[in-house]
Each structure stands twice: as structure tokens, then as C-alpha cells.
N, C-alpha and C. Protein backbone atom coordinates (compact mmCIF):
# COMPACT_ATOMS: atom_id res chain seq x y z
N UNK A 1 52.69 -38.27 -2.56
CA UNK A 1 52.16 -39.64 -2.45
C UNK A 1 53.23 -40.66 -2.84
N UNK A 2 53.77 -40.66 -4.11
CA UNK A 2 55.18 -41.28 -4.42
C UNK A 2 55.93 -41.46 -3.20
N UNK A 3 56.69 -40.43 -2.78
CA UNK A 3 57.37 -40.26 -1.87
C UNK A 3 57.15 -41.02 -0.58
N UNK A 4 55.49 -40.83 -0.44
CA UNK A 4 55.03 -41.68 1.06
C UNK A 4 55.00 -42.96 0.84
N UNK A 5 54.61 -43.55 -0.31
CA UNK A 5 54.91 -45.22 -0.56
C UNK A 5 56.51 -45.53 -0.75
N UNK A 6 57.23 -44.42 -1.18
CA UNK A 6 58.89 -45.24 -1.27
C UNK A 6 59.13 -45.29 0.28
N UNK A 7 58.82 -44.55 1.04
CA UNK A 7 59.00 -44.24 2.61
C UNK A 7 58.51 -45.49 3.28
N UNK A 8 56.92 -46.02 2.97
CA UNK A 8 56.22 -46.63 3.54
C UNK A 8 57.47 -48.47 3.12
N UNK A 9 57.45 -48.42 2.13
CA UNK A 9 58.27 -49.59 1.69
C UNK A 9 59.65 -49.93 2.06
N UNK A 10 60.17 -49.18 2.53
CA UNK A 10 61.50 -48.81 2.86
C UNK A 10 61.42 -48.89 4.19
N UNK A 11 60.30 -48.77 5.59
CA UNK A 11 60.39 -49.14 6.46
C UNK A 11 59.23 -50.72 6.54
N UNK A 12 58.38 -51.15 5.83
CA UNK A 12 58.28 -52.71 6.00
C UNK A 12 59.23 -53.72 5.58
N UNK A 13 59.73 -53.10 4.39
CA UNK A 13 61.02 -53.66 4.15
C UNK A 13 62.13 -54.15 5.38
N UNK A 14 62.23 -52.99 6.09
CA UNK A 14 63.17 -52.93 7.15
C UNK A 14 62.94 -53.82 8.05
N UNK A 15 61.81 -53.66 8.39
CA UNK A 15 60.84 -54.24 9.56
C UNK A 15 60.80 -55.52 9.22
N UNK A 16 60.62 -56.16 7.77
CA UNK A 16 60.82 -57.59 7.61
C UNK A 16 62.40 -57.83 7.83
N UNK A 17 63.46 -57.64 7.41
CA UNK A 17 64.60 -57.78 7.30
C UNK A 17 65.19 -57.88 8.95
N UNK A 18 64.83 -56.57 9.46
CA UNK A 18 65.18 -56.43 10.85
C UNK A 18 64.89 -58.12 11.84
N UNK A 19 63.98 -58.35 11.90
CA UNK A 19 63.31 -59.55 12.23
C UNK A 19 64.15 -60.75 11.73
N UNK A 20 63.47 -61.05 10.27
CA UNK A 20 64.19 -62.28 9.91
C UNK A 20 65.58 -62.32 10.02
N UNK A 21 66.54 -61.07 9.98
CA UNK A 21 68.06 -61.53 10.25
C UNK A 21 68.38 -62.36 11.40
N UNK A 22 67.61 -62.31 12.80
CA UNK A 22 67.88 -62.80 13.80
C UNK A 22 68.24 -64.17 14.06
N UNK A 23 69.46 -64.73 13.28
CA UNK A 23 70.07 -65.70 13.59
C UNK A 23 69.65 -66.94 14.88
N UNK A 24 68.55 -67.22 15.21
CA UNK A 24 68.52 -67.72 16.25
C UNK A 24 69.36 -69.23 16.85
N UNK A 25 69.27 -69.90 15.77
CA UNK A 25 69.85 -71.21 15.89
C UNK A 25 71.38 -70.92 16.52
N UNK A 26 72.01 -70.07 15.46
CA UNK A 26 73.24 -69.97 16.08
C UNK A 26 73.33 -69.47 17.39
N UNK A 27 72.44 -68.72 18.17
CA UNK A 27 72.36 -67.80 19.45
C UNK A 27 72.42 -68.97 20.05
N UNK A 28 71.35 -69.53 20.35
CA UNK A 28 70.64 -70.52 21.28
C UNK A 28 71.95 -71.64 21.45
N UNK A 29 72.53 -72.47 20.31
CA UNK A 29 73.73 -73.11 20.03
C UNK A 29 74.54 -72.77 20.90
N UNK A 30 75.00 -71.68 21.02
CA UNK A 30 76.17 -70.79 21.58
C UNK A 30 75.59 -70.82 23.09
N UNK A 31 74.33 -70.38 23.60
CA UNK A 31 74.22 -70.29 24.54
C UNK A 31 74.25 -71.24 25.33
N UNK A 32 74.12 -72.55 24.43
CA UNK A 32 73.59 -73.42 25.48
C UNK A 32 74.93 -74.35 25.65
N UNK A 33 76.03 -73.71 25.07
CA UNK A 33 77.70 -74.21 25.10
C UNK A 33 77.80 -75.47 24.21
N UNK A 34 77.10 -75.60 23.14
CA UNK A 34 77.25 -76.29 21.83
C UNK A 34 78.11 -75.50 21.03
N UNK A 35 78.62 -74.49 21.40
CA UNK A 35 79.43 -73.94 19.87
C UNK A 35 78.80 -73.42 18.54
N UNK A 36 79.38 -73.49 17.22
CA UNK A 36 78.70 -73.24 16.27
C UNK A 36 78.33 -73.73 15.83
N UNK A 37 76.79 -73.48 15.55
CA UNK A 37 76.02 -74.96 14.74
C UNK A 37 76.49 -74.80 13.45
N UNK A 38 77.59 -73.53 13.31
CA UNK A 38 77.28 -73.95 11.59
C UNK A 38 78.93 -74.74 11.03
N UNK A 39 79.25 -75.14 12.44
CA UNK A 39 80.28 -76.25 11.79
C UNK A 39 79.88 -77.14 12.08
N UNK A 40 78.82 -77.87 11.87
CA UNK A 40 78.19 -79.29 12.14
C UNK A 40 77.40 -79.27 11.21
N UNK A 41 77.83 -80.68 11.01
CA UNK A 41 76.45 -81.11 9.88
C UNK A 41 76.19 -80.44 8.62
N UNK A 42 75.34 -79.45 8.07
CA UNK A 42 74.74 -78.97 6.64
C UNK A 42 75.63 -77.45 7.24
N UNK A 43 76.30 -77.21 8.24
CA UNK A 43 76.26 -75.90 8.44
C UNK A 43 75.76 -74.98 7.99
N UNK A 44 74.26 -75.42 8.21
CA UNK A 44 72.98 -74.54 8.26
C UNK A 44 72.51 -73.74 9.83
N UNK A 45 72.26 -73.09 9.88
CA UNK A 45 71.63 -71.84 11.17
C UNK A 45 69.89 -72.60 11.12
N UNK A 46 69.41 -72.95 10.89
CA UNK A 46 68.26 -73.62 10.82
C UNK A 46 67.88 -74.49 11.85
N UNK A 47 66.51 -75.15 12.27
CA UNK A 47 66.27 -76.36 13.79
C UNK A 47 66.71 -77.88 12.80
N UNK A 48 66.79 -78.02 11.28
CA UNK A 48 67.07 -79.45 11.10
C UNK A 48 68.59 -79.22 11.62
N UNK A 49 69.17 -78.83 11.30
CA UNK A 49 70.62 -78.44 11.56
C UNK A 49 71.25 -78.47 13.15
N UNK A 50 70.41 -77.89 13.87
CA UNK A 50 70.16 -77.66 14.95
C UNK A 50 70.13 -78.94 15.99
N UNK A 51 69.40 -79.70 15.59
CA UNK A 51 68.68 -81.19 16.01
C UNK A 51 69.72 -82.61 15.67
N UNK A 52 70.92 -81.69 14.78
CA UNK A 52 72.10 -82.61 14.83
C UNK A 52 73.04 -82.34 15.94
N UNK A 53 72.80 -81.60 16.83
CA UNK A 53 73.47 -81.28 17.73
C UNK A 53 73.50 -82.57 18.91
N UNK A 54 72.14 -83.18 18.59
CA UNK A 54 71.23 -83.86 20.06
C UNK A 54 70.46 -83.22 20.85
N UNK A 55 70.48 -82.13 21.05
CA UNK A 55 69.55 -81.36 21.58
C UNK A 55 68.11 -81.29 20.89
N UNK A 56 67.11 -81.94 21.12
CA UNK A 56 66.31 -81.85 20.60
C UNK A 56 65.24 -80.72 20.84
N UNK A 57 65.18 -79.93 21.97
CA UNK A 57 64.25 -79.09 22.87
C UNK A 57 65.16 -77.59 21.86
N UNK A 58 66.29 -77.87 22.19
CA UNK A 58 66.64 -76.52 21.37
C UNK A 58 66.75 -76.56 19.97
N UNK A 59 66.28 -77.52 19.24
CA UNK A 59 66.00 -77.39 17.91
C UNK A 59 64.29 -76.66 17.94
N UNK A 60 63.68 -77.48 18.90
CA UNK A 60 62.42 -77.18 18.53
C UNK A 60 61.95 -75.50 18.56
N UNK A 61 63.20 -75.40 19.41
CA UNK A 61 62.72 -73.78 20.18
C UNK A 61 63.05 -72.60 19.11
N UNK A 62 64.48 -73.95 18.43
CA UNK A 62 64.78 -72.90 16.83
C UNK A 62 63.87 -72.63 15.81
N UNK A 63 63.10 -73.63 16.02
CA UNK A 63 62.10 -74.03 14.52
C UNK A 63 60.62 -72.97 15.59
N UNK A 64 60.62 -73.00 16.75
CA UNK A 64 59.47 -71.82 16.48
C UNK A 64 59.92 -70.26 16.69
N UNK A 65 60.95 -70.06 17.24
CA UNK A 65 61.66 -68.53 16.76
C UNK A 65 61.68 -68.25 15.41
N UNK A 66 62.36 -69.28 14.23
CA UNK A 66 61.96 -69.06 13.04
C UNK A 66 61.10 -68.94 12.54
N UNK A 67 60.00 -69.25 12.99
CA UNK A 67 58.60 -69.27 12.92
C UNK A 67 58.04 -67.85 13.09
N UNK A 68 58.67 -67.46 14.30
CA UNK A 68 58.40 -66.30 14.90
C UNK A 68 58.70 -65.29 13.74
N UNK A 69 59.94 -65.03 13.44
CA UNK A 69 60.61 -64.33 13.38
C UNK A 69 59.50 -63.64 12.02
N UNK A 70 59.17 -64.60 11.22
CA UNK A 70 58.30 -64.83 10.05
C UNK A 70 57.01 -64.04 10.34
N UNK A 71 56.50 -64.44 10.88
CA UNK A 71 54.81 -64.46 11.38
C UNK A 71 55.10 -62.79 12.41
N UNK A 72 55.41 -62.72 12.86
CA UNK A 72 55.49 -61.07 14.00
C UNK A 72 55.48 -60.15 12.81
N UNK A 73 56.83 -59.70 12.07
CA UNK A 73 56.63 -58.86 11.02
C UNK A 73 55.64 -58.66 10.24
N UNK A 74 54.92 -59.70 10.12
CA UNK A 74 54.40 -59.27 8.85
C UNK A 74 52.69 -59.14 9.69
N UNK A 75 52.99 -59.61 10.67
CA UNK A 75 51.23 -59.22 11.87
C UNK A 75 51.53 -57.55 11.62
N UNK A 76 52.83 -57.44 12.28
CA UNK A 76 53.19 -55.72 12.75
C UNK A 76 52.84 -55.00 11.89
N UNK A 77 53.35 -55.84 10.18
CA UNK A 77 52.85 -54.89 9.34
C UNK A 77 51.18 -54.54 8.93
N UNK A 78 50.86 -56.06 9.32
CA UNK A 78 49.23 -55.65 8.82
C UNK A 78 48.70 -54.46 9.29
N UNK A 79 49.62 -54.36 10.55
CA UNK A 79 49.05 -52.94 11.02
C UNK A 79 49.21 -51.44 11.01
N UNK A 80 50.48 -51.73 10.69
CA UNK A 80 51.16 -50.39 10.41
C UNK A 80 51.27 -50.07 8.28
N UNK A 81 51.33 -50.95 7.94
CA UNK A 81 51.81 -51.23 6.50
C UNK A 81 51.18 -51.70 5.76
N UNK A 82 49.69 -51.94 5.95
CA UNK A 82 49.13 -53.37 5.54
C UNK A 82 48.88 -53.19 3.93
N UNK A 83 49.32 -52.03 2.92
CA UNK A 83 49.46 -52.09 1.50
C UNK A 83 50.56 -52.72 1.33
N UNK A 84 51.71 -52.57 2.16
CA UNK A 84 52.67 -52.72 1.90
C UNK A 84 53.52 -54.05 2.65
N UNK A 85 52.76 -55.00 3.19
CA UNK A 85 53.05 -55.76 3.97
C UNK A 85 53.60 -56.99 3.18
N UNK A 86 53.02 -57.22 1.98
CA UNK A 86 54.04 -58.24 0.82
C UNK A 86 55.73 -57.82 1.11
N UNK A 87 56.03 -56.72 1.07
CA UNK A 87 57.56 -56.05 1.53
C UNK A 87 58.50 -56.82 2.42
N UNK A 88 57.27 -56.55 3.98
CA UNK A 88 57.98 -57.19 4.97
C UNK A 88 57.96 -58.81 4.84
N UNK A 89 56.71 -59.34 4.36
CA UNK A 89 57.03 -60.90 4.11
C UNK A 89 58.47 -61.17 2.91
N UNK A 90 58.82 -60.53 2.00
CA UNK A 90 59.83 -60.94 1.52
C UNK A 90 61.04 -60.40 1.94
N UNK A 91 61.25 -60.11 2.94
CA UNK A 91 62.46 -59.17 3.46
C UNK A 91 62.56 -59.79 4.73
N UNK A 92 61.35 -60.84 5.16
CA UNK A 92 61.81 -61.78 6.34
C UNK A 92 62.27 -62.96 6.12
N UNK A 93 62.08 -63.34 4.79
CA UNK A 93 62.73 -64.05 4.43
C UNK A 93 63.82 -64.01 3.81
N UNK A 94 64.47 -62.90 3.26
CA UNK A 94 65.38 -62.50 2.65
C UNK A 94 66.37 -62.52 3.95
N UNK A 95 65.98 -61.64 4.90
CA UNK A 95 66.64 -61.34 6.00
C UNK A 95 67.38 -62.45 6.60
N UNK A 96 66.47 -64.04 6.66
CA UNK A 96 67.37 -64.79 7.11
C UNK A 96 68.05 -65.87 6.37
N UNK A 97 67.80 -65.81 5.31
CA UNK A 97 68.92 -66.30 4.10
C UNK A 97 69.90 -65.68 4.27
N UNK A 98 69.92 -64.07 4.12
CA UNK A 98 71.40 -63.46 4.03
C UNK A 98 71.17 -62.56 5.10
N UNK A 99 71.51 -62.53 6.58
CA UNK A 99 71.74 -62.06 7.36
C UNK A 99 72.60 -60.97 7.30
N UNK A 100 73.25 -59.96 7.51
CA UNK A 100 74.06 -58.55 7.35
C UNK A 100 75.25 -59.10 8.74
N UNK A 101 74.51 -59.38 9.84
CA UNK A 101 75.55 -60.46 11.01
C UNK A 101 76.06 -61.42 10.63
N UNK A 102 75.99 -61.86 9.59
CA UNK A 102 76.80 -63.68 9.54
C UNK A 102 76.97 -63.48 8.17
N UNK A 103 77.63 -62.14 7.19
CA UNK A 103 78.07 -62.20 6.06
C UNK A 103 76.97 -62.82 5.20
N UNK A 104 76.01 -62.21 5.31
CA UNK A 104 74.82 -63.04 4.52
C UNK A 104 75.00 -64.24 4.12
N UNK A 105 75.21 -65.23 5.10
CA UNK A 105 75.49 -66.20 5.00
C UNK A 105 74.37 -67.26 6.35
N UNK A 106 73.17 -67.32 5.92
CA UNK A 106 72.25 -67.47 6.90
C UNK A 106 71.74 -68.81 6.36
N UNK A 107 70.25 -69.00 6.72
CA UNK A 107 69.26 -70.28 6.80
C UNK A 107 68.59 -70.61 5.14
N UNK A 108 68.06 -71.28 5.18
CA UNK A 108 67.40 -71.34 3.84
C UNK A 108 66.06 -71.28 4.10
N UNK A 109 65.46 -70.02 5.00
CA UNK A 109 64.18 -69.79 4.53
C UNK A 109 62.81 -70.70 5.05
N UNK A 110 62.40 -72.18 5.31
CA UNK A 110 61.69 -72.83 5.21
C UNK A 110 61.09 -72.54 6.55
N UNK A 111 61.46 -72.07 7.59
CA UNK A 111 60.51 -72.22 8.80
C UNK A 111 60.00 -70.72 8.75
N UNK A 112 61.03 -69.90 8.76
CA UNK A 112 60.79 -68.25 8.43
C UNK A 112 59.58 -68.23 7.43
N UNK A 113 59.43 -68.70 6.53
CA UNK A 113 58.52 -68.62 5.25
C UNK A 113 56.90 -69.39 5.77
N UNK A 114 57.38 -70.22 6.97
CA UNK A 114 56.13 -70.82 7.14
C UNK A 114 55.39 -69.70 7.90
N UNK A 115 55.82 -68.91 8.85
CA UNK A 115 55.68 -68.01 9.86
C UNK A 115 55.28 -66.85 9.20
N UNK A 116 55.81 -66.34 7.42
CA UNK A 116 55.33 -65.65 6.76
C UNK A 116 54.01 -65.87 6.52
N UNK A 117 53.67 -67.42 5.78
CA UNK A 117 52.46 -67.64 5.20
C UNK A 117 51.24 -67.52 6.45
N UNK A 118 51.56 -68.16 7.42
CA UNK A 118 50.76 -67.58 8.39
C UNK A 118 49.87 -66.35 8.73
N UNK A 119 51.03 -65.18 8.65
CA UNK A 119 51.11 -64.14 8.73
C UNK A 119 50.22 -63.48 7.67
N UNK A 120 50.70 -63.76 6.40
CA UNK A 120 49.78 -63.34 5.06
C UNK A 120 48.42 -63.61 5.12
N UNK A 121 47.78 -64.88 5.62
CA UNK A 121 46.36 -65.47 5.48
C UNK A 121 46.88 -67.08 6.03
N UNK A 122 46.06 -66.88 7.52
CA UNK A 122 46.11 -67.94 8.09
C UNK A 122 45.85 -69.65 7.12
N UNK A 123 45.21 -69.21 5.89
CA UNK A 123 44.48 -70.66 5.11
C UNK A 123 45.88 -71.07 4.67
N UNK A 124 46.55 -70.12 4.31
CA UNK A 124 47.87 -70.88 3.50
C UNK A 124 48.92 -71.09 4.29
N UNK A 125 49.20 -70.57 5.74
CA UNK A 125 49.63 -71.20 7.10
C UNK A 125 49.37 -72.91 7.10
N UNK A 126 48.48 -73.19 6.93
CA UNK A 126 47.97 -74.60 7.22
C UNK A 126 48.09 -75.21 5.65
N UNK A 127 48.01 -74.89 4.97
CA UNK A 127 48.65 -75.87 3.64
C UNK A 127 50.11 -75.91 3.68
N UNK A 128 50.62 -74.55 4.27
CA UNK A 128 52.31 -74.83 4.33
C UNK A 128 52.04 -75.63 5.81
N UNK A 129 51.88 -75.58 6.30
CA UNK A 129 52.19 -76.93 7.40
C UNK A 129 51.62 -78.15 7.26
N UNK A 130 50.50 -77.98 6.47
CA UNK A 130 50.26 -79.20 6.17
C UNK A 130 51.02 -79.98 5.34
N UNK A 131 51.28 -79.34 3.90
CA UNK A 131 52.48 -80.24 3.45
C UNK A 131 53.96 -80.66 4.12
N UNK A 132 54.24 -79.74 4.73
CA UNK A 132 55.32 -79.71 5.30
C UNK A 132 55.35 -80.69 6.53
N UNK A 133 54.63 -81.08 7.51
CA UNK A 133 54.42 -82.10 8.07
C UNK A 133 53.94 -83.67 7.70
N UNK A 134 53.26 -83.10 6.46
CA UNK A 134 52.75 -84.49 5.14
C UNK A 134 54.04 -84.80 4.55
N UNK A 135 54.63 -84.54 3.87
CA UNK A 135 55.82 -84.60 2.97
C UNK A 135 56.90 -85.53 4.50
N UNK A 136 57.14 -84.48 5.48
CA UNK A 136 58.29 -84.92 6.31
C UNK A 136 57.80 -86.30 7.11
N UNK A 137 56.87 -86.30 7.61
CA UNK A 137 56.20 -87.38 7.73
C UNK A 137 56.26 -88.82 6.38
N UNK A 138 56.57 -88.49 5.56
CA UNK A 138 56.38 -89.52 4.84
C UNK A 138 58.10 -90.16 3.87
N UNK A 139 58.46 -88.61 3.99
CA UNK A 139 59.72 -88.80 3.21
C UNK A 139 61.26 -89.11 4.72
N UNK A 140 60.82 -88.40 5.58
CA UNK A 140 61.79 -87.96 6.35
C UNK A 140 62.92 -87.23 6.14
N UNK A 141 62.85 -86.49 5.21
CA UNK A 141 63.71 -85.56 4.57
C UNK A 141 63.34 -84.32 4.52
N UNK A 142 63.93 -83.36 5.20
CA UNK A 142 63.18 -81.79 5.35
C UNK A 142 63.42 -81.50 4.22
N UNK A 143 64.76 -81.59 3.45
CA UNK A 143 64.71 -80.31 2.18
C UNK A 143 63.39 -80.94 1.50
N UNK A 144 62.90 -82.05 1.55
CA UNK A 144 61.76 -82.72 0.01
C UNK A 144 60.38 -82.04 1.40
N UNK A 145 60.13 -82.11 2.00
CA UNK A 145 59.43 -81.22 2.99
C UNK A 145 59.48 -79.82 2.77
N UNK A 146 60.33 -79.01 3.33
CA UNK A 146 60.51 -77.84 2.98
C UNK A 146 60.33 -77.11 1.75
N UNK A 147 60.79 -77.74 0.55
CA UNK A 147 60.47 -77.37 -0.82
C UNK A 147 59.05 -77.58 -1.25
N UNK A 148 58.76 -78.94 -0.55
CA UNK A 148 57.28 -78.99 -1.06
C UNK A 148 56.39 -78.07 -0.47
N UNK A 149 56.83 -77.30 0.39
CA UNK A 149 55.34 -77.13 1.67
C UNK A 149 55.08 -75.08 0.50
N UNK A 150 57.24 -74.40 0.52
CA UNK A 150 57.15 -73.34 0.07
C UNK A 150 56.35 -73.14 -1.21
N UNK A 151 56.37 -74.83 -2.28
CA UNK A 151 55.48 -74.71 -3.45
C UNK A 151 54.09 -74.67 -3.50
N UNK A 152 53.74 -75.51 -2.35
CA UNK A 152 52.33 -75.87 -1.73
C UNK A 152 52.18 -74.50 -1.36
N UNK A 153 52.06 -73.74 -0.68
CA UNK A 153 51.33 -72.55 -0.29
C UNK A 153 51.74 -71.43 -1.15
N UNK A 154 52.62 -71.48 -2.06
CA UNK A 154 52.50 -70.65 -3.39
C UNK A 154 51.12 -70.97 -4.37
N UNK A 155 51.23 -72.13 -4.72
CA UNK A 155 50.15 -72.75 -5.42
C UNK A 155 48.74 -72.33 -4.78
N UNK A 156 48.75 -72.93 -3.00
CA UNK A 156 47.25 -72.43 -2.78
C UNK A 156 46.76 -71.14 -2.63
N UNK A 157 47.89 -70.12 -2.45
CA UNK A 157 47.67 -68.65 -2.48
C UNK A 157 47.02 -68.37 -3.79
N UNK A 158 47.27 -68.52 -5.10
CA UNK A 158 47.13 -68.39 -6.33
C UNK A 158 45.36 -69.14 -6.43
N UNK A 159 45.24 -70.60 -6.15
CA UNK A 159 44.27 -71.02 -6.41
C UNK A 159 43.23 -70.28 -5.09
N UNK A 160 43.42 -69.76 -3.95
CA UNK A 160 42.35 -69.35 -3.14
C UNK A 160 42.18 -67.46 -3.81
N UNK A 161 42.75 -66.72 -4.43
CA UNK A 161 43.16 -66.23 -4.98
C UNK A 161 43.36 -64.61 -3.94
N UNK A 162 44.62 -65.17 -3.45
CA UNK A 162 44.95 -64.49 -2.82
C UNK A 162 46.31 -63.93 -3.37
N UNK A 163 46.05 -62.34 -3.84
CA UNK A 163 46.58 -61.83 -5.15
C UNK A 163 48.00 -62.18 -4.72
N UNK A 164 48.52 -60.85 -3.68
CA UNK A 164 49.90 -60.33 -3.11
C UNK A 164 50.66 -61.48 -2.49
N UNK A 165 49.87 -61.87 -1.77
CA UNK A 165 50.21 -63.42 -1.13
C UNK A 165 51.00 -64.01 -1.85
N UNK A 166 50.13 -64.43 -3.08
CA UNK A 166 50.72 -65.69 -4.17
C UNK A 166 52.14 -64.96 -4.77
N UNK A 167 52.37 -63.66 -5.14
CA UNK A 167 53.31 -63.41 -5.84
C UNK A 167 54.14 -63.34 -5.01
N UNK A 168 54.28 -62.92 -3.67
CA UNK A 168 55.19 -62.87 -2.68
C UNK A 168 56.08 -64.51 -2.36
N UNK A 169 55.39 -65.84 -2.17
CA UNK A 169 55.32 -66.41 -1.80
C UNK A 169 55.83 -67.29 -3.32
N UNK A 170 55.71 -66.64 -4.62
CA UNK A 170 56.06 -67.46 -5.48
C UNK A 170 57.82 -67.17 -5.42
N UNK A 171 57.58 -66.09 -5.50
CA UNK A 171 59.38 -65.57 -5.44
C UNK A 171 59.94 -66.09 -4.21
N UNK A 172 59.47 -66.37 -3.53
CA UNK A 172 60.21 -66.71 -1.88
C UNK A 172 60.26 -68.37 -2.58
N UNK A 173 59.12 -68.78 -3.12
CA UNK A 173 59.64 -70.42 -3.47
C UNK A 173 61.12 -70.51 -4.45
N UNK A 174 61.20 -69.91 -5.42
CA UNK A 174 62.39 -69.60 -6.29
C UNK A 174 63.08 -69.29 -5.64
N UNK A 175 63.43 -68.67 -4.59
CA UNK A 175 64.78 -68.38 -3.80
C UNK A 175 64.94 -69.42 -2.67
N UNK A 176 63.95 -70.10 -1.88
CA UNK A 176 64.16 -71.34 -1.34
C UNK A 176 64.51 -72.34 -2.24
N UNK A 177 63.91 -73.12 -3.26
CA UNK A 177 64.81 -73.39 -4.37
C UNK A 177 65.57 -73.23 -4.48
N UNK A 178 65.92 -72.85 -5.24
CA UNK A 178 67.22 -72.53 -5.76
C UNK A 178 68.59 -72.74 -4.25
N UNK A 179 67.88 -72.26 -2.99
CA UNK A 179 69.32 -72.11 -1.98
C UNK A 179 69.26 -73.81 -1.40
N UNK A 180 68.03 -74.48 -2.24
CA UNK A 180 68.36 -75.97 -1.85
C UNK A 180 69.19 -76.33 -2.77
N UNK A 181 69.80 -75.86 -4.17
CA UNK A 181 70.36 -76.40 -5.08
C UNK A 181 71.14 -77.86 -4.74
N UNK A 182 72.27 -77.78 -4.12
CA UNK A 182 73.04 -78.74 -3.30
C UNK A 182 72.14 -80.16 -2.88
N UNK A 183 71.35 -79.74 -1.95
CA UNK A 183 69.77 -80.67 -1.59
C UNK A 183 69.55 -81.35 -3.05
N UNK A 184 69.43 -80.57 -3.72
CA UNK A 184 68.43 -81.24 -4.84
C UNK A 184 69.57 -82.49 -5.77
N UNK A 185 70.92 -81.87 -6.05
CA UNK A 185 72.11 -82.98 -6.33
C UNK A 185 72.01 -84.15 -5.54
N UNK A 186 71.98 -83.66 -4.08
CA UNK A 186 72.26 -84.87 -3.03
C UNK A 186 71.01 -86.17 -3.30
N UNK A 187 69.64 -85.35 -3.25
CA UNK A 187 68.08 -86.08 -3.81
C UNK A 187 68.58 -86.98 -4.95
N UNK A 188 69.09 -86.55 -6.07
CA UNK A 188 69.35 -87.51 -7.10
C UNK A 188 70.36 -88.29 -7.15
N UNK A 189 71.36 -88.04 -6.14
CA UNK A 189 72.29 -88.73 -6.22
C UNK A 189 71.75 -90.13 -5.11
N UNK A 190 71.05 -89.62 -4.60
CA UNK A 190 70.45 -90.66 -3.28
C UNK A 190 71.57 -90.83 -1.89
N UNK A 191 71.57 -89.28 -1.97
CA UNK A 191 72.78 -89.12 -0.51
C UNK A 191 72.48 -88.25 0.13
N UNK A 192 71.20 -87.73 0.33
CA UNK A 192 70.25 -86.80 0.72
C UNK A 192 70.38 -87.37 2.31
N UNK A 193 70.52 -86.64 3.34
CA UNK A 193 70.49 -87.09 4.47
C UNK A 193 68.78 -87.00 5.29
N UNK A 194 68.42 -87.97 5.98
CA UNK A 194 67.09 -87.68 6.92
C UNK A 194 67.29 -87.30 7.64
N UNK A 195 66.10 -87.16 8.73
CA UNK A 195 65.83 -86.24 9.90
C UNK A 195 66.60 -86.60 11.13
N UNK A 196 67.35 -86.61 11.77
CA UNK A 196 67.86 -87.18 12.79
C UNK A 196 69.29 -87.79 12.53
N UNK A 197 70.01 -87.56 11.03
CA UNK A 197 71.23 -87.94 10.98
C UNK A 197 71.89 -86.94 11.43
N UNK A 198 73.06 -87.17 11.89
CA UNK A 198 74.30 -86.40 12.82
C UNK A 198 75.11 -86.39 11.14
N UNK A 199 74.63 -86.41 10.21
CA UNK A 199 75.52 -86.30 9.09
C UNK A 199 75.44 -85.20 7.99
């Protein structure tokens, strides 16, 4: 039995990781003869990043692949894994923070993570988008968006009390955190860039 849960964990694990590595921003970038998005702008792999290009259609298409990438794994797992499906939600997000293709040197998590919460329990899907469209809507600043939405659906996992969810989703906020560090200097310094700067 040991044995079948290190087994069982070791392929949702995979199965999240496999997924979230998929670099899309940079693909799509490349394909569409923009070059590398990640010498522009935040040289982030991400759709805000993306959307400094001018292309606005292929940001959007980034921000729902990331989405994707989030939300598929961890469906796949409900089905194949579903004790073990907390695994693949933190390993899809892990996956595209530090990619194994781009020197683990990937996204920070925020659309991937929305596509997780989804995935976990549709209720906290919609508090992470809800803040996350509340916040960006009001601030015009994804990282104060993004940070808020990963705390927001940590928080409502916990208060709807949705056990695995919340702990999954708390650690994924601490590591989105934290990879805004930079973001959060720029916030106080008041050099934080908005949505639509080429900067």
C-alpha cells in the first residue's frame, strides 16, 4: 500500500509538472515571429508580458493555455488520482515557475494557479477570478491582481472548508509571493508598471 501511494504520487506529480512546464507564451511569441517574449518587458513567459508585445489576441490565447495548462491536470487527476490530485495541482504550478525547458526559469504562476483552483472546486475558480478581475479592474496592475486573487482563493478554500484545496493553494500563494518579490519593491517604490505598458 506504501509503495502504491509513493507510485500513485510520483505519477500526479508528473502529470501536474508535465502540463504546467508548457511554456506557452514563449511558443506562441516565436510562432507568430515576435521573437522572445522574454527579452521584452518583465521578461516574463506569462499573457501580461505577452500583451507588451501589441499583440493582444495572442496574449489572450496565452492567458487561456495557462489556464489550461492548470485546470486539465488536475480534471485528469480527479480521475485517475483523485486522493492524490493536491500533487498534480502543486506540480502545475511548480511546473511553470521552473520549467526543466527554459532552465527553470519560467512564469510566476498566476493564470496556471487560476486554472488549478478551478480544477480543485469550481467555488474557488470564481473567487480567484473574481478577485483577480476585481483587483485588476480597479488597480490596473496584475502583480496587485494576481497576488490578491492567489490569497483570495487560499482564504476561501479554508473558510468553505475545503481541506486539501486550502493547503495546496496556501503554499502555491507563498511561492507566487514570494516570485513577485521584485513586484512588491517596485509597489512601494511606486514604479510598478500597469496593464498595457510596453515597459
Amino acid at each position: 500500500m506504501g509503495t502504491e501511494f509513493t507510485i500513485n504520487v510520483l505519477w500526479a506529480a508528473l502529470l501536474g509538472y508535465g502540463f504546467g512546464s508548457i511554456p506557452f507564451g514563449l511558443l506562441l511569441t516565436r510562432i507568430a515571429g515576435l521573437g522572445d517574449v522574454r527579452k521584452i518587458g518583465s521578461g516574463n513567459i506569462g499573457a501580461t508580458n505577452v500583451l507588451r508585445t501589441g499583440n493582444k489576441g495572442l496574449a489572450a490565447a496565452t492567458l487561456l493555455l495557462d489556464l489550461a495548462k492548470g485546470f486539465v491536470p488536475v480534471w485528469l487527476a480527479a480521475q485517475w488520482f483523485w486522493q492524490d490530485m493536491g500533487w498534480t495541482a502543486l506540480f502545475a504550478v511548480i511546473g511553470h515557475c521552473f520549467p526543466v525547458w527554459l532552465g527553470f526559469k519560467g512564469g510566476k504562476g498566476v493564470a496556471t494557479n487560476a486554472g488549478v483552483a478551478f480544477g480543485l472546486a469550481w467555488p474557488l475558480g470564481l473567487i480567484y477570478a473574481g478577485v483577480w478581475i476585481g483587483m485588476l479592474a480597479i488597480t490596473r496592475i496584475s502583480s496587485v491582481a494576481g497576488m490578491s486573487a492567489v490569497v483570495g482563493a487560499a482564504v476561501g478554500a479554508f473558510a468553505l472548508g475545503f481541506a486539501t484545496p486550502a493547503k495546496v493553494l496556501a503554499l502555491v500563494a507563498i511561492l507566487i509571493i514570494w516570485l513577485h518579490r521584485e513586484n512588491i519593491k517596485r509597489l512601494i517604490a511606486g514604479t510598478e508598471p500597469k496593464v498595457g505598458s510596453k515597459s
